[in-house]
PDB file of N, CA and C in Angstrom:
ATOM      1  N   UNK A   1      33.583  57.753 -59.725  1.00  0.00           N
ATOM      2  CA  UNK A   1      32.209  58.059 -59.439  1.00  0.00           C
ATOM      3  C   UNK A   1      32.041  58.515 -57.996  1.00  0.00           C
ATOM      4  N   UNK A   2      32.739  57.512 -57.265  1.00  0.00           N
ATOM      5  CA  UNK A   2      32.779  58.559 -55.453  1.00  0.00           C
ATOM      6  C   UNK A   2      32.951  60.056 -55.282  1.00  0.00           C
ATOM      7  N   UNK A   3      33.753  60.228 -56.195  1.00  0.00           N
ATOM      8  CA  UNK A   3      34.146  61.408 -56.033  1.00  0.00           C
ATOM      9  C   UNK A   3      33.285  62.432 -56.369  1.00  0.00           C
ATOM     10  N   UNK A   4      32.188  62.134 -57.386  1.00  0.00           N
ATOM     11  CA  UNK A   4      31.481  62.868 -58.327  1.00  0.00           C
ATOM     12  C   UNK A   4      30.263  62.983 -57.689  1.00  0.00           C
ATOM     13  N   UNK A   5      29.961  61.964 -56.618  1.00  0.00           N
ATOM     14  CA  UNK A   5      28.652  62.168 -55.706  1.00  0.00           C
ATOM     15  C   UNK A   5      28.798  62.877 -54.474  1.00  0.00           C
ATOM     16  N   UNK A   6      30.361  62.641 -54.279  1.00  0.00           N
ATOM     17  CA  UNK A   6      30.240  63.186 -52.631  1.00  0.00           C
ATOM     18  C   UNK A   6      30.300  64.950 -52.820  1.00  0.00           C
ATOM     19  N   UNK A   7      31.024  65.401 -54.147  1.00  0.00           N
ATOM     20  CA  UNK A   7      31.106  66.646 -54.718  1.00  0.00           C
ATOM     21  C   UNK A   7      29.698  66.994 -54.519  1.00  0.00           C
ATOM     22  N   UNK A   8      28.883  66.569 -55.424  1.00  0.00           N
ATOM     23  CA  UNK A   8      27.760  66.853 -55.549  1.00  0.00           C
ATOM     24  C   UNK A   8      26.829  66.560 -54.520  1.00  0.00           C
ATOM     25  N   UNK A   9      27.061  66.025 -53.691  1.00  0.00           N
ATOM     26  CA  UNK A   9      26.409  65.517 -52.120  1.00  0.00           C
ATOM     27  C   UNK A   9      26.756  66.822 -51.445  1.00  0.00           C
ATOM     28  N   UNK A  10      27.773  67.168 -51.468  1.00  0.00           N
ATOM     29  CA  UNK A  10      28.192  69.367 -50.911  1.00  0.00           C
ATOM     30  C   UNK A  10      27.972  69.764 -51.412  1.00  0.00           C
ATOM     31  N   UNK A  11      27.518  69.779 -52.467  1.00  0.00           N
ATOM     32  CA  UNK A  11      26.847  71.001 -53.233  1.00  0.00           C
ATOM     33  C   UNK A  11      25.314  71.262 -52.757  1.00  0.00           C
ATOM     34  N   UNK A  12      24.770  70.041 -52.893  1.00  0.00           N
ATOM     35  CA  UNK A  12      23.272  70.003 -52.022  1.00  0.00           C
ATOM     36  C   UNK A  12      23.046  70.525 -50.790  1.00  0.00           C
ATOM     37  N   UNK A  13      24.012  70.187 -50.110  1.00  0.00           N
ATOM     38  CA  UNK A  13      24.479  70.905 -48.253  1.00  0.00           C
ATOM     39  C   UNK A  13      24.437  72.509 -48.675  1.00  0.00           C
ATOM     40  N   UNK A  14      25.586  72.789 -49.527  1.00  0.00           N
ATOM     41  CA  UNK A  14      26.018  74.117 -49.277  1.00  0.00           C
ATOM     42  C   UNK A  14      24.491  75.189 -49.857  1.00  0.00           C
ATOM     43  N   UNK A  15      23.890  74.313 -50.580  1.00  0.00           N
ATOM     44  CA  UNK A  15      22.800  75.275 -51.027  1.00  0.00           C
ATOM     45  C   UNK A  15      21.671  75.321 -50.229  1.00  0.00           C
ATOM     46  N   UNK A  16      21.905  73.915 -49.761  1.00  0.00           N
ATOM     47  CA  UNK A  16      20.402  73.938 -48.047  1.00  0.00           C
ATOM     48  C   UNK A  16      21.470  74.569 -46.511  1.00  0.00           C
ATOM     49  N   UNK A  17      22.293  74.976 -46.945  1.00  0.00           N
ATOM     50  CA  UNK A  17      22.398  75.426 -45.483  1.00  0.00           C
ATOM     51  C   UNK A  17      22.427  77.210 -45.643  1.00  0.00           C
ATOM     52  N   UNK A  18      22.576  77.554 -47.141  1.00  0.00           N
ATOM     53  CA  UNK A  18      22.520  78.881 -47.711  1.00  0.00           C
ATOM     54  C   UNK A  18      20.830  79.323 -47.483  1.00  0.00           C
ATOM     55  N   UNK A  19      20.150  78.481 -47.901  1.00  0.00           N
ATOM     56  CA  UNK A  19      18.869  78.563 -47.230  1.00  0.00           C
ATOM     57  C   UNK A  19      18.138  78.714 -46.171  1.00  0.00           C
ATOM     58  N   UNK A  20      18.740  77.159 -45.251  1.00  0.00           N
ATOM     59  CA  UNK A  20      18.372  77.430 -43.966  1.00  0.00           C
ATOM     60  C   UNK A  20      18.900  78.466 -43.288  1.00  0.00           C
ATOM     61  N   UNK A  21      19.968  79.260 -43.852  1.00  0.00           N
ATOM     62  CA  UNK A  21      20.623  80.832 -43.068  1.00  0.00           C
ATOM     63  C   UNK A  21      19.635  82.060 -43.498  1.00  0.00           C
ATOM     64  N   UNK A  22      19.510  81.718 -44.710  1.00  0.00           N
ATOM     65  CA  UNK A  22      18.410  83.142 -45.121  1.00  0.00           C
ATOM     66  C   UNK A  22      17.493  82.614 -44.498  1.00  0.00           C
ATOM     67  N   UNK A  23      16.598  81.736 -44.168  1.00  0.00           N
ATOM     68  CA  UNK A  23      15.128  81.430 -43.126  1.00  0.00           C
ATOM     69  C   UNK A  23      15.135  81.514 -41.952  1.00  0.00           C
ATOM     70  N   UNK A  24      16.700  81.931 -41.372  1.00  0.00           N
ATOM     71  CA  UNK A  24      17.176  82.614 -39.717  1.00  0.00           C
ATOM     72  C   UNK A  24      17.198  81.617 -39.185  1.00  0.00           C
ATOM     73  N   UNK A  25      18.076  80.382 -39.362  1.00  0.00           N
ATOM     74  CA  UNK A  25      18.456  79.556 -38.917  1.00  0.00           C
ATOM     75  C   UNK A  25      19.987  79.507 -38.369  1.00  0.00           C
ATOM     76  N   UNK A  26      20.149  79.265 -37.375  1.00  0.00           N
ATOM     77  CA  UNK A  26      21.131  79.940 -36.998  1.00  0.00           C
ATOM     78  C   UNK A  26      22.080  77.900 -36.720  1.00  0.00           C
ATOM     79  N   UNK A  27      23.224  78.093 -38.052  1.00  0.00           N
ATOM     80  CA  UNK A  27      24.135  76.690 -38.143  1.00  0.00           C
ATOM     81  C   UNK A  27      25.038  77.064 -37.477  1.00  0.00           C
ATOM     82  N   UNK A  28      25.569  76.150 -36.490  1.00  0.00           N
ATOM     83  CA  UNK A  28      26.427  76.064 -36.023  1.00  0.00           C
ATOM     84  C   UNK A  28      27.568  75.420 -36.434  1.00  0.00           C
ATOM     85  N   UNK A  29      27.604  74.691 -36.652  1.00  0.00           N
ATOM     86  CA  UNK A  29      28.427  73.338 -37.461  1.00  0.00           C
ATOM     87  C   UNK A  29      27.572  72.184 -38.391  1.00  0.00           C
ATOM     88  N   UNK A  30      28.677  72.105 -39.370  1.00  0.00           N
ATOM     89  CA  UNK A  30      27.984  70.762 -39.904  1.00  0.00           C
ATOM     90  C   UNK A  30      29.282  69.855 -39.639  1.00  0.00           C
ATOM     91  N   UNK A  31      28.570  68.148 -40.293  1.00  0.00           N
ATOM     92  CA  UNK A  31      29.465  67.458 -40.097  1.00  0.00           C
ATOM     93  C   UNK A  31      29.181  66.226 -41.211  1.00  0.00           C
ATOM     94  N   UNK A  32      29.723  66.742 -42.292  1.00  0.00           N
ATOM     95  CA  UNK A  32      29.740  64.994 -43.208  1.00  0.00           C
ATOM     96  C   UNK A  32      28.646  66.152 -44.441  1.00  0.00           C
ATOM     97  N   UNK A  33      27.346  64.871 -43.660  1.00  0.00           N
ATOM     98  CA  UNK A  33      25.787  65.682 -44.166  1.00  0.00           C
ATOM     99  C   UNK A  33      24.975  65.877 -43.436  1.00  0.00           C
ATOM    100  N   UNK A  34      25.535  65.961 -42.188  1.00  0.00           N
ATOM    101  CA  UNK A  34      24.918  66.432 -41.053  1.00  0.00           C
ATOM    102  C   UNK A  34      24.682  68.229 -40.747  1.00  0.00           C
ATOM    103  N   UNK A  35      23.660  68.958 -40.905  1.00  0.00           N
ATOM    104  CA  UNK A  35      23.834  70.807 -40.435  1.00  0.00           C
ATOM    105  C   UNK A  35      22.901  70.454 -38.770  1.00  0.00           C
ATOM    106  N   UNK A  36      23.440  71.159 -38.280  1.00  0.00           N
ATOM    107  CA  UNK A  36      23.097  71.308 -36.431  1.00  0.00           C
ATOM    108  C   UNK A  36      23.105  72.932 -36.435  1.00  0.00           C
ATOM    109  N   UNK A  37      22.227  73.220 -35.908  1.00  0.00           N
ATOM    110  CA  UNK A  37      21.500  74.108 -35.864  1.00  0.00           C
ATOM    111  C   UNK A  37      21.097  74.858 -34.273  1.00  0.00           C
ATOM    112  N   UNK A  38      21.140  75.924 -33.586  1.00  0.00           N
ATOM    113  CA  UNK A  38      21.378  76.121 -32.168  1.00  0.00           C
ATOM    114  C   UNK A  38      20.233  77.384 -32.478  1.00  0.00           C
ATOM    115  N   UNK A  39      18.605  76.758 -32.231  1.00  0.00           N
ATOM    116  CA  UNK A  39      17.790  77.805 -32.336  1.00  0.00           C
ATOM    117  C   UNK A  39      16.878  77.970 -30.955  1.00  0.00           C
ATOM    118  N   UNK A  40      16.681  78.946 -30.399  1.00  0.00           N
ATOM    119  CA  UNK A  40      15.814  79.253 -29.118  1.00  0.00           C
ATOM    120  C   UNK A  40      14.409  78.491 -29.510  1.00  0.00           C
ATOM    121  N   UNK A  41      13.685  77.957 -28.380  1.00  0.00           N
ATOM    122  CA  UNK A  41      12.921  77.192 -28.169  1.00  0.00           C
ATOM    123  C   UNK A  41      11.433  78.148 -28.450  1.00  0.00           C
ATOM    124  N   UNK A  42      11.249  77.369 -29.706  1.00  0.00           N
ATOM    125  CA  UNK A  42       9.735  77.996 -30.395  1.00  0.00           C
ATOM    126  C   UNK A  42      10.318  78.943 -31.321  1.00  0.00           C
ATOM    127  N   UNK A  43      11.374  78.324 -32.371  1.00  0.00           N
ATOM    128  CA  UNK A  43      11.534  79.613 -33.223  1.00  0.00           C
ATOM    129  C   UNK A  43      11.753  78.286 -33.903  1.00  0.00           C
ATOM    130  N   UNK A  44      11.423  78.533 -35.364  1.00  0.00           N
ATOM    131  CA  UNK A  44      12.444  77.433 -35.919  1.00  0.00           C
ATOM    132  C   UNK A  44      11.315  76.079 -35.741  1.00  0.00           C
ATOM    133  N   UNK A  45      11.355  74.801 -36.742  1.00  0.00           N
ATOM    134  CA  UNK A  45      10.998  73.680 -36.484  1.00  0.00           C
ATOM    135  C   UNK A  45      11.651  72.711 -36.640  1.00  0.00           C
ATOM    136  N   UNK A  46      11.738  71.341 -37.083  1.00  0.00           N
ATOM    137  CA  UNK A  46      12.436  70.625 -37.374  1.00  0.00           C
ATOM    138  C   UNK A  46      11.727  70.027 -38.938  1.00  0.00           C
ATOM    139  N   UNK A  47      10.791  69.979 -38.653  1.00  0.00           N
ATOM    140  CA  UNK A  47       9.754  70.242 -40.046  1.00  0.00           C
ATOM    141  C   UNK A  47      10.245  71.070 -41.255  1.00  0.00           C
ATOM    142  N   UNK A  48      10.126  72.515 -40.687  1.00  0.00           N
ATOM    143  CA  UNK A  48      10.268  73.618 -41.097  1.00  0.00           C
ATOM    144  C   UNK A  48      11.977  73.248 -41.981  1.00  0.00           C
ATOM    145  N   UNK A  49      12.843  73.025 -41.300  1.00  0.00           N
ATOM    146  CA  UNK A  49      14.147  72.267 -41.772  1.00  0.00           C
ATOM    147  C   UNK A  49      14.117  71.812 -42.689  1.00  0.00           C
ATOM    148  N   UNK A  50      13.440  69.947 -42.600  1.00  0.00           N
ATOM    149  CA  UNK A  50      13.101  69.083 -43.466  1.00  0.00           C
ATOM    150  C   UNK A  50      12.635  70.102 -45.141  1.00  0.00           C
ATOM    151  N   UNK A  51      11.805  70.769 -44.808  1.00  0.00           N
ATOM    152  CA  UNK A  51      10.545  71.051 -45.692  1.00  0.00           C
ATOM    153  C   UNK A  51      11.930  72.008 -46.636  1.00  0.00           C
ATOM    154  N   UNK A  52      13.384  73.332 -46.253  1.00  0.00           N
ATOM    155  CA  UNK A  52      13.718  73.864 -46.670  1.00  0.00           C
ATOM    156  C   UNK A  52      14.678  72.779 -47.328  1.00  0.00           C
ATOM    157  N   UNK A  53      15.391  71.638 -46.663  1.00  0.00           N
ATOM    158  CA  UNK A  53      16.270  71.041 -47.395  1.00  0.00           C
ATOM    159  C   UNK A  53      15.890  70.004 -48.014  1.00  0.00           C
ATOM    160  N   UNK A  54      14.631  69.532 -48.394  1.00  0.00           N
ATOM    161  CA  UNK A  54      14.232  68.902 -49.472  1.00  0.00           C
ATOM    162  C   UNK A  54      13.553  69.554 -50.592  1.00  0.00           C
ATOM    163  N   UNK A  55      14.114  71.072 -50.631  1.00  0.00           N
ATOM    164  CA  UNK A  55      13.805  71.735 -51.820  1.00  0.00           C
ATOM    165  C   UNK A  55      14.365  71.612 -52.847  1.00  0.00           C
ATOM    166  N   UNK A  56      13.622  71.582 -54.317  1.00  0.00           N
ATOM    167  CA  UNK A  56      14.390  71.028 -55.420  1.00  0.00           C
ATOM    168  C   UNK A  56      15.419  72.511 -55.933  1.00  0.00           C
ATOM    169  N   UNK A  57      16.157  72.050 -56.407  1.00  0.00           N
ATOM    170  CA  UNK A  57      17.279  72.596 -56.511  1.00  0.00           C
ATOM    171  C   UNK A  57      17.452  72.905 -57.843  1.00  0.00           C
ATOM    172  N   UNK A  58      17.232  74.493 -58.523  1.00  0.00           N
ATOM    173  CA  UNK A  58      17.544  74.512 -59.978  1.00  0.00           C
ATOM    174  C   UNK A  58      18.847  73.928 -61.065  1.00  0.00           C
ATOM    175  N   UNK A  59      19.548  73.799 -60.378  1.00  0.00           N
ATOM    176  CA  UNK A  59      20.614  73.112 -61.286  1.00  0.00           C
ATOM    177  C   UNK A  59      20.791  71.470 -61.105  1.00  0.00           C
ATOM    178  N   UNK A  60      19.153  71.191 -60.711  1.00  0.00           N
ATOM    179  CA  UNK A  60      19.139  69.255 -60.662  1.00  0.00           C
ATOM    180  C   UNK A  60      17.912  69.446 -60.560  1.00  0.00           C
ATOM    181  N   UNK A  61      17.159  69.867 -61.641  1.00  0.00           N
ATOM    182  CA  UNK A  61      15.814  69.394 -61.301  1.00  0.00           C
ATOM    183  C   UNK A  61      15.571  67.913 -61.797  1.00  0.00           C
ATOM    184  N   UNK A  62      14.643  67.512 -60.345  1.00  0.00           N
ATOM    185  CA  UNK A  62      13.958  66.451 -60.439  1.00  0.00           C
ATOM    186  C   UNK A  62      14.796  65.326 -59.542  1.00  0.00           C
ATOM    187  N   UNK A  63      16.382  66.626 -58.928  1.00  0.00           N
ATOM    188  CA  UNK A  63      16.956  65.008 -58.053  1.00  0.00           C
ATOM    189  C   UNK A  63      16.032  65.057 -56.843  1.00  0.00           C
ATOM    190  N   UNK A  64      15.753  63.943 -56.520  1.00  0.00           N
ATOM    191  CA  UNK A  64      14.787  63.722 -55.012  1.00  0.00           C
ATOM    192  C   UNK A  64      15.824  64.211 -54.243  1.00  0.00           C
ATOM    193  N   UNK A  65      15.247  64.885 -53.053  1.00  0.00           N
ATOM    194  CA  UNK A  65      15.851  65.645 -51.685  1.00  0.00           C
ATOM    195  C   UNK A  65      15.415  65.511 -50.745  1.00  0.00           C
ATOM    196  N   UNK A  66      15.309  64.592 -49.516  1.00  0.00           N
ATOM    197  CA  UNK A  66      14.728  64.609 -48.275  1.00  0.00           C
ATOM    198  C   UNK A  66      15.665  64.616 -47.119  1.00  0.00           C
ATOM    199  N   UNK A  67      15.085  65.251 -45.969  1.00  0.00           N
ATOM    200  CA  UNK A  67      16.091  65.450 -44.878  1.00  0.00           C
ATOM    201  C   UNK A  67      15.459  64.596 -43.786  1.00  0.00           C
ATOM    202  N   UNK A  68      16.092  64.266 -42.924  1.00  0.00           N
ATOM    203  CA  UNK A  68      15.515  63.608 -41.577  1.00  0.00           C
ATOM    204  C   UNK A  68      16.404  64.191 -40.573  1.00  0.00           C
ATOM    205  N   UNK A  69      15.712  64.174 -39.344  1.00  0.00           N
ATOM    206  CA  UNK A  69      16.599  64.629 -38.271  1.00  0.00           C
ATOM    207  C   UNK A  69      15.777  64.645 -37.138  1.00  0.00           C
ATOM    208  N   UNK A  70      16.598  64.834 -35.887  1.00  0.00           N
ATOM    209  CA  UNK A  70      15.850  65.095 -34.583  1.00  0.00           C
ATOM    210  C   UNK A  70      16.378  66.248 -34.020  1.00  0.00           C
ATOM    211  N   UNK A  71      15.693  66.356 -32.819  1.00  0.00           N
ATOM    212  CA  UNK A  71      15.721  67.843 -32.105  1.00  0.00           C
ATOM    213  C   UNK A  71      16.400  67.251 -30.538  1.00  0.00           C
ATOM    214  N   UNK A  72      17.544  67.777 -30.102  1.00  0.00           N
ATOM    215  CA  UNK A  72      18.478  67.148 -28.571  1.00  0.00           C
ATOM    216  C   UNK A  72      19.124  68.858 -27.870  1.00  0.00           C
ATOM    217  N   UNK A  73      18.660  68.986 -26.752  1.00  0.00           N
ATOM    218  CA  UNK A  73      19.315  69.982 -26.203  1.00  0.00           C
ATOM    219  C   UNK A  73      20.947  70.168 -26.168  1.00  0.00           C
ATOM    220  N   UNK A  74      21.634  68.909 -27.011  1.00  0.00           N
ATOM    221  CA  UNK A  74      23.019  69.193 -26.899  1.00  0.00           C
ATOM    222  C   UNK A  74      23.393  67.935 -28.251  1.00  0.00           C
ATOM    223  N   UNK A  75      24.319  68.593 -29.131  1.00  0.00           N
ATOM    224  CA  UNK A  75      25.315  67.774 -30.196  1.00  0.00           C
ATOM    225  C   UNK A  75      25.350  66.230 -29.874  1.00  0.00           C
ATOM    226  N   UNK A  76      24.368  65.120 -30.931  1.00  0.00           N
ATOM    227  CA  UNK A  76      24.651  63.837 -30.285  1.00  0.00           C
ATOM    228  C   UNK A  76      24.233  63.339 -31.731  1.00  0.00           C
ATOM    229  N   UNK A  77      24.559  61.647 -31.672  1.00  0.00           N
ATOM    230  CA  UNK A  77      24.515  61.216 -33.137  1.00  0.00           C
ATOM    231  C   UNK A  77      23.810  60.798 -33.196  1.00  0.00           C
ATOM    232  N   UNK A  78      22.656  60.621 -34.071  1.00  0.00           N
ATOM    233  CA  UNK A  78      21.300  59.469 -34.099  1.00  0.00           C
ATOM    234  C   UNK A  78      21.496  58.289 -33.767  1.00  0.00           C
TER     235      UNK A  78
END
């Protein structure tokens, strides 16, 4: 079963970060289920983020999706 969530735990990533790239989000790295993101100041929200990667996802409708995160002028861990 680990195996079958964490699969499917990247699959959720790879389709919110396919997103957050078409919405001109510019990823730098991810890490785990972490996407970091390197956007000029007043472009882009963190909201705006949240709001694209808790979008439901046609091939799981109805799995719940929420993102959390903060905004740091440099790569750091919550």
């Amino acid at each position: 079963m680990e195996n079958i969530t964490q699969a499917t735990a990247r699959d959720c990533l790879r389709d919110a970060m396919t997103a957050l790239d078409a919405a001109g989000y510019n990823i730098v790295f991810h890490v785990h289920d972490e996407v970091i993101a390197d956007m000029p100041i007043g472009k882009g929200s963190l909201a705006e983020m949240q709001e694209i990667m808790g979008r439901s996802l046609p091939w799981a409708p109805g799995l719940p999706l929420r993102a959390a995160g903060f905004e740091a002028r440099f790569y750091q861990k919550d």
